[in-house]
N, C-alpha and C. Protein backbone atom coordinates (compact mmCIF):
# COMPACT_ATOMS: atom_id res chain seq x y z
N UNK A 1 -43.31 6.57 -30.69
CA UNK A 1 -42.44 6.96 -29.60
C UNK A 1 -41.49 8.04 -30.12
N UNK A 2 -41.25 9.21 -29.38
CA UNK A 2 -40.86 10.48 -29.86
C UNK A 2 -39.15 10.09 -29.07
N UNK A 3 -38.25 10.81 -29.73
CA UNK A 3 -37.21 10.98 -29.06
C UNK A 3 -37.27 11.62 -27.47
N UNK A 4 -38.22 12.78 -27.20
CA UNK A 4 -38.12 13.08 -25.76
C UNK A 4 -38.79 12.22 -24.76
N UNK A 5 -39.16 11.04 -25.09
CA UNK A 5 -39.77 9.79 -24.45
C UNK A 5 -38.66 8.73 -23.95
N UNK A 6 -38.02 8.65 -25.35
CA UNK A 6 -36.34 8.10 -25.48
C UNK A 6 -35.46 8.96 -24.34
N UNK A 7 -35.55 10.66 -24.24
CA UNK A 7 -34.56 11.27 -23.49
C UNK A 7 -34.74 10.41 -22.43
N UNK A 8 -36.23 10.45 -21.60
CA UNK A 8 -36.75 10.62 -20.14
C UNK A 8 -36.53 9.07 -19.75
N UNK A 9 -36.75 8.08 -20.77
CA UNK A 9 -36.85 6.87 -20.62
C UNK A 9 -35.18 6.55 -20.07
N UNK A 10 -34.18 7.42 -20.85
CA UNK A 10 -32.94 6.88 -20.78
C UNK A 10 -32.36 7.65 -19.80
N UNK A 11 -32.84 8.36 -19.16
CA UNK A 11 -32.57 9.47 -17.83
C UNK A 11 -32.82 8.50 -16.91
N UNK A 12 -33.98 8.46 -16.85
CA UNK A 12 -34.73 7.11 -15.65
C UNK A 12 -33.55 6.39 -15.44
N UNK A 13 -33.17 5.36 -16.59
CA UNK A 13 -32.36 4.52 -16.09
C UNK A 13 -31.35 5.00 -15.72
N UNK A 14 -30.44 6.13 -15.93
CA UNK A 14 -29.05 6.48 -15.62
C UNK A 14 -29.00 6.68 -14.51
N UNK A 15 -30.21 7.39 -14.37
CA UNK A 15 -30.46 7.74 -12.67
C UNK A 15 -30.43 6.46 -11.28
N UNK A 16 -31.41 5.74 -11.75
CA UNK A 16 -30.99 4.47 -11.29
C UNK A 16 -30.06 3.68 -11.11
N UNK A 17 -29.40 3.42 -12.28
CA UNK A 17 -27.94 2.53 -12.27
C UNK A 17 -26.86 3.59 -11.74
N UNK A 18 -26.87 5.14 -11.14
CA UNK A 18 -26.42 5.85 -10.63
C UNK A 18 -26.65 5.24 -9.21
N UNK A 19 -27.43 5.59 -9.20
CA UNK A 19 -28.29 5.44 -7.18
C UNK A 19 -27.61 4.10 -7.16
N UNK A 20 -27.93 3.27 -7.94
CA UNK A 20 -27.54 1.84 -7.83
C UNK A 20 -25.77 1.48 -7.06
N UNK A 21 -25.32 2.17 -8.19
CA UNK A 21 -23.78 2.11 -8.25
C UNK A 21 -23.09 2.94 -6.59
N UNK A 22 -23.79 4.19 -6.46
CA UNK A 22 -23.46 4.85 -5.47
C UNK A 22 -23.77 3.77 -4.67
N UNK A 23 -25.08 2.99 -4.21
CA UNK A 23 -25.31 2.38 -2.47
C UNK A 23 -24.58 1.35 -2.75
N UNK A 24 -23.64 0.20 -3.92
CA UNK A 24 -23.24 -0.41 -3.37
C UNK A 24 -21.36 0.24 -2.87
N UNK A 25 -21.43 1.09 -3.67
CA UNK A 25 -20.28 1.58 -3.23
C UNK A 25 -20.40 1.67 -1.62
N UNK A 26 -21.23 2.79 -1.22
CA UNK A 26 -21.23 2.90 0.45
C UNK A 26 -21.35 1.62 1.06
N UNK A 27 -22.13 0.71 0.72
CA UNK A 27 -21.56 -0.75 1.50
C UNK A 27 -20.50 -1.15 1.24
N UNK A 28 -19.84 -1.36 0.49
CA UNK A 28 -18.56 -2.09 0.42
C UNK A 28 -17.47 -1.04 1.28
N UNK A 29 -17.95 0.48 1.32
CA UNK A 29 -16.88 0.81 2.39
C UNK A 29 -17.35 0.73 3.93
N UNK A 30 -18.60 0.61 3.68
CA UNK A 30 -19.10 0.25 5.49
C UNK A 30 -18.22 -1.08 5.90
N UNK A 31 -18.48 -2.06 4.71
CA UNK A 31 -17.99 -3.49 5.27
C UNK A 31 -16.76 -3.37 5.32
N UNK A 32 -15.83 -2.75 4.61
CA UNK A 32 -14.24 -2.56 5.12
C UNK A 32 -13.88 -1.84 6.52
N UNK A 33 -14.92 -1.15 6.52
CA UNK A 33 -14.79 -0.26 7.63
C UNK A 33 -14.89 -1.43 9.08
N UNK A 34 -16.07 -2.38 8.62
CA UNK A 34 -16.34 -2.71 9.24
C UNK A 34 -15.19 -3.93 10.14
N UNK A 35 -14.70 -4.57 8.79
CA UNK A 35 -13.40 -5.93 8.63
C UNK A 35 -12.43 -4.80 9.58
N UNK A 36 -12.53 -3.60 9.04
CA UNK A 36 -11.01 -3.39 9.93
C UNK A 36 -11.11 -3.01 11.53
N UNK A 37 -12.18 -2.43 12.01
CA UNK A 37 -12.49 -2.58 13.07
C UNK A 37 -12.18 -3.91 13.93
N UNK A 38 -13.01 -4.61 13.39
CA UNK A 38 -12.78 -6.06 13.77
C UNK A 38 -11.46 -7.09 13.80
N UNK A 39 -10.85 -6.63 12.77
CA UNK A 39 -9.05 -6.88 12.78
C UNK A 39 -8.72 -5.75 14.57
N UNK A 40 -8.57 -5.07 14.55
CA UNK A 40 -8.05 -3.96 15.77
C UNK A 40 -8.92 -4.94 17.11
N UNK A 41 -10.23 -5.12 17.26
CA UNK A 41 -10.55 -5.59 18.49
C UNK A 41 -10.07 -6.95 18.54
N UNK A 42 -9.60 -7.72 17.75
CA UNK A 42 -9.01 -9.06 17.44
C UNK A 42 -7.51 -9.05 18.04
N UNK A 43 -6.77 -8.06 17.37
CA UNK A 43 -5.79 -7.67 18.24
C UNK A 43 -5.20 -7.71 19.60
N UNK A 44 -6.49 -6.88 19.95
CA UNK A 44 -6.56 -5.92 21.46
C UNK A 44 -6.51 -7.43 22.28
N UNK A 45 -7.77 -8.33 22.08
CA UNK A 45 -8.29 -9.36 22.63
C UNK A 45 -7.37 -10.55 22.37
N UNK A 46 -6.11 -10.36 21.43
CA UNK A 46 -5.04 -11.20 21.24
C UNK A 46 -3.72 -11.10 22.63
N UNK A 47 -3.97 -9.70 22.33
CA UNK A 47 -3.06 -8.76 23.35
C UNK A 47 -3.55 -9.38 24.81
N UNK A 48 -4.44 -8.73 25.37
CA UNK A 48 -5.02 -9.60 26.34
C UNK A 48 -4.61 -10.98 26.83
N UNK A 49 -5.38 -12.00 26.43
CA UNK A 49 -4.84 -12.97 26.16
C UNK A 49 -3.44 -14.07 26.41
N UNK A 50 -2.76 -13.03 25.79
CA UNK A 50 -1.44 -12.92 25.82
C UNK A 50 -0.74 -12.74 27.21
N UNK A 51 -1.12 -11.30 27.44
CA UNK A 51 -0.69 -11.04 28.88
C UNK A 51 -1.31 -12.22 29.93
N UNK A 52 -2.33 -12.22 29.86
CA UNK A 52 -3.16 -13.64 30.93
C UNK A 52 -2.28 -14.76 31.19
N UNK A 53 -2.00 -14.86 30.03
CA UNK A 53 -0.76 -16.44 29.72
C UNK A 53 0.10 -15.87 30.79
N UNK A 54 0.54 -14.91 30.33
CA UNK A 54 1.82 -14.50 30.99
C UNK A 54 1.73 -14.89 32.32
N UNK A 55 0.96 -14.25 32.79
CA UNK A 55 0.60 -14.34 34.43
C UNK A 55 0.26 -15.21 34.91
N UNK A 56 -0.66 -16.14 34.15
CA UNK A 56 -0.44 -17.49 34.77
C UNK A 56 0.84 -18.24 34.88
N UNK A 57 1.34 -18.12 33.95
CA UNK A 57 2.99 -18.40 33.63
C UNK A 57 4.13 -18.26 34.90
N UNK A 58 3.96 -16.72 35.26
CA UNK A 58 4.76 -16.88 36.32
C UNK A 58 4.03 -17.16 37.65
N UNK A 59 3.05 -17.09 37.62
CA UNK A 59 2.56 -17.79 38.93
C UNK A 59 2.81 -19.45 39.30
N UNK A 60 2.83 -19.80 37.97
CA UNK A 60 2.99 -21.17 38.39
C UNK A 60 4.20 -21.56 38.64
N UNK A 61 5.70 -20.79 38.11
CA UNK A 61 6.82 -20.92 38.19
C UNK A 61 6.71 -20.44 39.40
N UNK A 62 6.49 -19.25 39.86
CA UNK A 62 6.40 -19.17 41.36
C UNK A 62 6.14 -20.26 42.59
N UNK A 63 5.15 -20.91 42.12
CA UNK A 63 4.54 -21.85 42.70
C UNK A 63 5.66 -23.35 43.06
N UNK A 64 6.13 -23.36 41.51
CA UNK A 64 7.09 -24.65 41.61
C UNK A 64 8.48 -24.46 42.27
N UNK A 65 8.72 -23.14 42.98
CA UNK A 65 9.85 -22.64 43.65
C UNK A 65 9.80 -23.03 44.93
């Protein structure tokens, strides 16, 4: 086994554990991307919610008048 067997052999892998390293990087920012999205529509749908209460709230005080 010649050293330029050694180069190509040890290229291969760098290349790989490159590619490697890069796609999990892009997932782990998809999935943040993803968590924070999901925090904001959690929100929104908290918000919501919220107001609904409300309105039932005074309707029923209305009601007991």
């Amino acid at each position: 086994m010649d050293w330029g067997m050694v180069g190509a052999i040890g290229g291969l892998l760098a290349d790989q554990t490159g590619l490697l390293l890069w796609m999990m990087s892009k997932l782990d920012s998809d999935i943040k991307g993803i968590a924070t999205e999901a925090k904001a529509d959690s929100r929104a749908l908290n918000a919501r919610v919220d107001m609904t209460q409300g309105i039932i709230m005074r309707m029923l005080e209305n009601q007991g008048k």
